[in-house]
Structure formats: structure tokens, C-alpha cells
Protein backbone atom coordinates (compact mmCIF):
# COMPACT_ATOMS: atom_id res chain seq x y z
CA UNK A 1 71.98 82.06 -76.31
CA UNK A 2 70.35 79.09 -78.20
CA UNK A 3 73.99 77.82 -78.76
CA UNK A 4 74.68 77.68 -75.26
CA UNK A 5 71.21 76.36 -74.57
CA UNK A 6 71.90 73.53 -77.38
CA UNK A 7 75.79 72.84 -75.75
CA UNK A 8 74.22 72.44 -72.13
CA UNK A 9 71.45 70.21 -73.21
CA UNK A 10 74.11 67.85 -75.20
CA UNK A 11 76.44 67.92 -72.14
CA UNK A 12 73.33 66.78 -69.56
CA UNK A 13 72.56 64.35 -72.22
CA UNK A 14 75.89 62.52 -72.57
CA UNK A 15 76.24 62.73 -69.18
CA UNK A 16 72.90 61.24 -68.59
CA UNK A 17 73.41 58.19 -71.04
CA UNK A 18 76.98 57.76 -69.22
CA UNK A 19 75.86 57.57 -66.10
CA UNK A 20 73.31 54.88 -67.08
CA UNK A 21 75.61 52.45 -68.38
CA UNK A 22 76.14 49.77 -66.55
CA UNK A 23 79.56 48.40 -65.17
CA UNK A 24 79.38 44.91 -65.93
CA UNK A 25 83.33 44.39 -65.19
CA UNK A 26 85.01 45.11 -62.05
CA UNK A 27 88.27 46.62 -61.58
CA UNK A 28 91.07 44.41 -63.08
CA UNK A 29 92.71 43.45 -59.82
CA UNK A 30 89.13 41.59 -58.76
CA UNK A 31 90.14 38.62 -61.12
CA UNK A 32 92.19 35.98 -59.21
CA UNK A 33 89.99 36.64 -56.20
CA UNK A 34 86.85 36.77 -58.09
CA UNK A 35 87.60 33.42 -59.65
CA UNK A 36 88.91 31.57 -56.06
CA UNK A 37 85.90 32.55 -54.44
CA UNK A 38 83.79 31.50 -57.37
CA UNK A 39 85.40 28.08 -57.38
CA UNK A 40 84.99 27.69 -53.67
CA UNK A 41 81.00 28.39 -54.05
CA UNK A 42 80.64 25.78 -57.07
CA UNK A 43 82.72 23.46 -55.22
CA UNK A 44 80.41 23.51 -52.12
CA UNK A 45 77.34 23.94 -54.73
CA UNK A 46 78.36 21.75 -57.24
CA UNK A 47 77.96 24.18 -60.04
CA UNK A 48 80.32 25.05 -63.23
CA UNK A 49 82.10 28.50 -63.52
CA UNK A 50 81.50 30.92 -66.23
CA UNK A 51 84.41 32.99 -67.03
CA UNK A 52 83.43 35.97 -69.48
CA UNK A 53 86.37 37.65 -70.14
CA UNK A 54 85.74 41.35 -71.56
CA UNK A 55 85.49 45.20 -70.84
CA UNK A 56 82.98 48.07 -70.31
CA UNK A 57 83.44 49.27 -73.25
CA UNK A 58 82.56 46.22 -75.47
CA UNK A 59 79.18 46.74 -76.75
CA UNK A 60 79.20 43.25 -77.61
CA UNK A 61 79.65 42.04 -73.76
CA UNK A 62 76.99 44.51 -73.17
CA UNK A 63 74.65 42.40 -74.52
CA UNK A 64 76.24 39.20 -73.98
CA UNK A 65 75.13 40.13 -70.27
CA UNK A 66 71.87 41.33 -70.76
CA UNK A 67 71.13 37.92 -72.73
CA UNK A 68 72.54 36.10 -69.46
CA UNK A 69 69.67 38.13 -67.23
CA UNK A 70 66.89 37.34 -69.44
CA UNK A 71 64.65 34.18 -69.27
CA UNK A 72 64.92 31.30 -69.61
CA UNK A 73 68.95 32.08 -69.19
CA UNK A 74 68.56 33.93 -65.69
CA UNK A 75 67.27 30.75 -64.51
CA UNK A 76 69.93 28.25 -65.86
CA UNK A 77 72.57 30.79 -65.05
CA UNK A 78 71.28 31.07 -61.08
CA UNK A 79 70.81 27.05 -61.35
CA UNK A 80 73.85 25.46 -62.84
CA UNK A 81 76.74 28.20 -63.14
CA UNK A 82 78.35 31.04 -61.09
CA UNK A 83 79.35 33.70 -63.93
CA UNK A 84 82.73 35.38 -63.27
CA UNK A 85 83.70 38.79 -64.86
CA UNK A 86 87.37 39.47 -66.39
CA UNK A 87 88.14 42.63 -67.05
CA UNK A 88 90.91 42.31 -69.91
CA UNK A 89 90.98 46.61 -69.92
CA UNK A 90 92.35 47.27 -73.60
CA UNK A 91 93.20 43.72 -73.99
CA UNK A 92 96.46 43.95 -71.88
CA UNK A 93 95.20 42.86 -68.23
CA UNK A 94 94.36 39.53 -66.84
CA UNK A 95 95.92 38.21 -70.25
CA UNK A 96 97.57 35.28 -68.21
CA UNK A 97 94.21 34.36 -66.61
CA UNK A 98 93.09 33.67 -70.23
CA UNK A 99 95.81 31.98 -71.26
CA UNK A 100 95.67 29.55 -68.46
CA UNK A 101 91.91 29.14 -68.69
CA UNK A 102 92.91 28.52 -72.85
CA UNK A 103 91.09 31.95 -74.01
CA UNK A 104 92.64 33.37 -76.59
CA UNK A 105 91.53 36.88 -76.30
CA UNK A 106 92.99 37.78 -79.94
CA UNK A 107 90.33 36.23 -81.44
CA UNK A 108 87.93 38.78 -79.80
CA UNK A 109 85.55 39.18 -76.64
CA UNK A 110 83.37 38.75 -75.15
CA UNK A 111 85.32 35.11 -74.53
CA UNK A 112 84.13 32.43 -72.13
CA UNK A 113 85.54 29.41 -70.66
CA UNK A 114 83.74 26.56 -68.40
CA UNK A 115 85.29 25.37 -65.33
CA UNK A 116 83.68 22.33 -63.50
CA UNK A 117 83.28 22.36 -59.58
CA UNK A 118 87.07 22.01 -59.15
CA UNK A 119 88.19 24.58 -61.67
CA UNK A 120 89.22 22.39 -64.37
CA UNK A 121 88.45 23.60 -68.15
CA UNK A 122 85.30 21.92 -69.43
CA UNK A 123 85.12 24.52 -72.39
CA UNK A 124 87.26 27.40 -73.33
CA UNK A 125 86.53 29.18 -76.51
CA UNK A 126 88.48 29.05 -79.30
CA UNK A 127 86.70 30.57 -82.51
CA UNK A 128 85.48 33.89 -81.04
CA UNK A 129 82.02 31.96 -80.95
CA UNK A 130 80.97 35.21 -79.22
CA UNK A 131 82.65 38.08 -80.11
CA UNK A 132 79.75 39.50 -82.36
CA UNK A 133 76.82 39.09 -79.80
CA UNK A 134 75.07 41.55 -81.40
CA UNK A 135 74.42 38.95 -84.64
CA UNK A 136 73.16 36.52 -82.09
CA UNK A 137 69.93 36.45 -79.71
CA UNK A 138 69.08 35.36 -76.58
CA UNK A 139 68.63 31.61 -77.73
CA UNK A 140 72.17 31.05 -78.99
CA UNK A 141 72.81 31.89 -75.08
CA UNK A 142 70.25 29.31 -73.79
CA UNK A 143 71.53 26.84 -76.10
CA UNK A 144 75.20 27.33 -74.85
CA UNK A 145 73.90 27.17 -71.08
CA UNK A 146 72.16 23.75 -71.92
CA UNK A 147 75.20 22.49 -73.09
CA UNK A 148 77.58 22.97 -70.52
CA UNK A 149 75.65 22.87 -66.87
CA UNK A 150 76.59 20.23 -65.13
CA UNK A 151 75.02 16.88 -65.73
């Protein structure tokens, strides 16, 4: 009885914590359209173009975007940017996205490139700069947002 008690509880649980997390990247097939319409927007905007390439189940993209909804970075991000997701899946989808963009998704995600207003590459990253968000805070976020909004 206490065993099935205990197996139930662990089941809500799980299912609890599963159904919590969030779904930061759409379905695969969303890219090219995703990133047209995004380049429209900035171009009538004049904003840059964040594309964070990644997947739902990188813990590190996780926080990557909770860094991008927190102050002061909420506020650049709305400003200066319109942030794209990628979904890579298990590193096999939307590969030729990053390679055109000049991600190169071996070296980790999450992995972001820059576009200006008419989709040209302003920055794409090339060391993994953020493939271990979880060593880096919120700043190291703020600072890259300085950086690259548009002048």
C-alpha cells in the first residue's frame, strides 16, 4: 500500500515538474519562417535579429532565456533586437540555417548569431561563448546586448 502510495506520488510529481517546463523552441519546421518574418519586423523597425539556436532539452538555453527576460535585458531585448528561436532537435535539424548564419553548432548551444535590419551577419558565434550559461549570470547577457544593438 505505501509502495503504491510512494509510486503514485513520484508519477504526479514528474508529471507535475514536466508539465511546468517551458517550451522555449518551437517545432523545427518554424525556422525559415520564423526568421523571414523576423527580418521583415527589424527591417520596418530598424532592429537587429537574435538567432539562438538550441533545444528544450538544453538546460543551458533554459537559462540563457530566462537571463534574456530579466532586467535590465528584457528591456534591451524589447528595444533593440527581435530574438528568434532554432530548434536544432538532437543537433541534426536546421543545421543549414546555422551554417549559413556561420554557427557552428559543434562547438555547443545555446549559439547565437546577429543579423542587422537586412539580415546580414553582424556576429555569429564561434567559441561556444555560450554553451555553459549556467557558469555565467545575467550580466554577461546585458553586456552582450550592449554590444551588438544597433547604433
Amino acid at each position: 500500500m505505501k509502495l503504491t502510495y510512494l509510486i503514485g506520488f513520484a508519477a504526479l510529481a514528474t508529471s507535475t515538474a514536466l508539465a511546468q517546463t517551458p517550451t522555449i523552441y518551437p517545432d523545427v519546421k518554424a525556422a525559415p519562417t520564423d526568421i523571414k518574418a523576423a527580418l521583415t519586423k527589424a527591417s520596418k523597425e530598424h532592429k537587429r535579429v537574435i538567432l539562438d539556436f538550441g533545444g528544450n532539452w538544453c538546460g543551458d538555453c533554459k537559462i540563457l532565456d530566462s537571463y534574456f527576460h530579466k532586467a535590465p535585458n528584457a528591456d534591451l531585448l524589447k528595444s533593440h533586437f527581435l530574438l528568434v528561436h532554432v530548434n536544432i532537435d538532437k543537433f541534426d535539424k536546421n543545421v543549414d540555417i546555422a551554417k549559413k548564419y556561420d554557427v557552428p553548432l559543434n562547438l555547443g548551444v545555446p549559439a547565437l548569431a546577429v543579423l542587422d535590419e537586412k539580415g546580414k551577419v553582424v556576429f555569429s558565434q564561434k567559441h561556444g561563448e555560450f554553451e555553459s550559461m549556467r557558469k555565467l549570470d545575467a550580466a554577461s547577457v546585458t553586456k552582450f546586448l550592449d554590444q551588438w544593438k544597433p547604433k
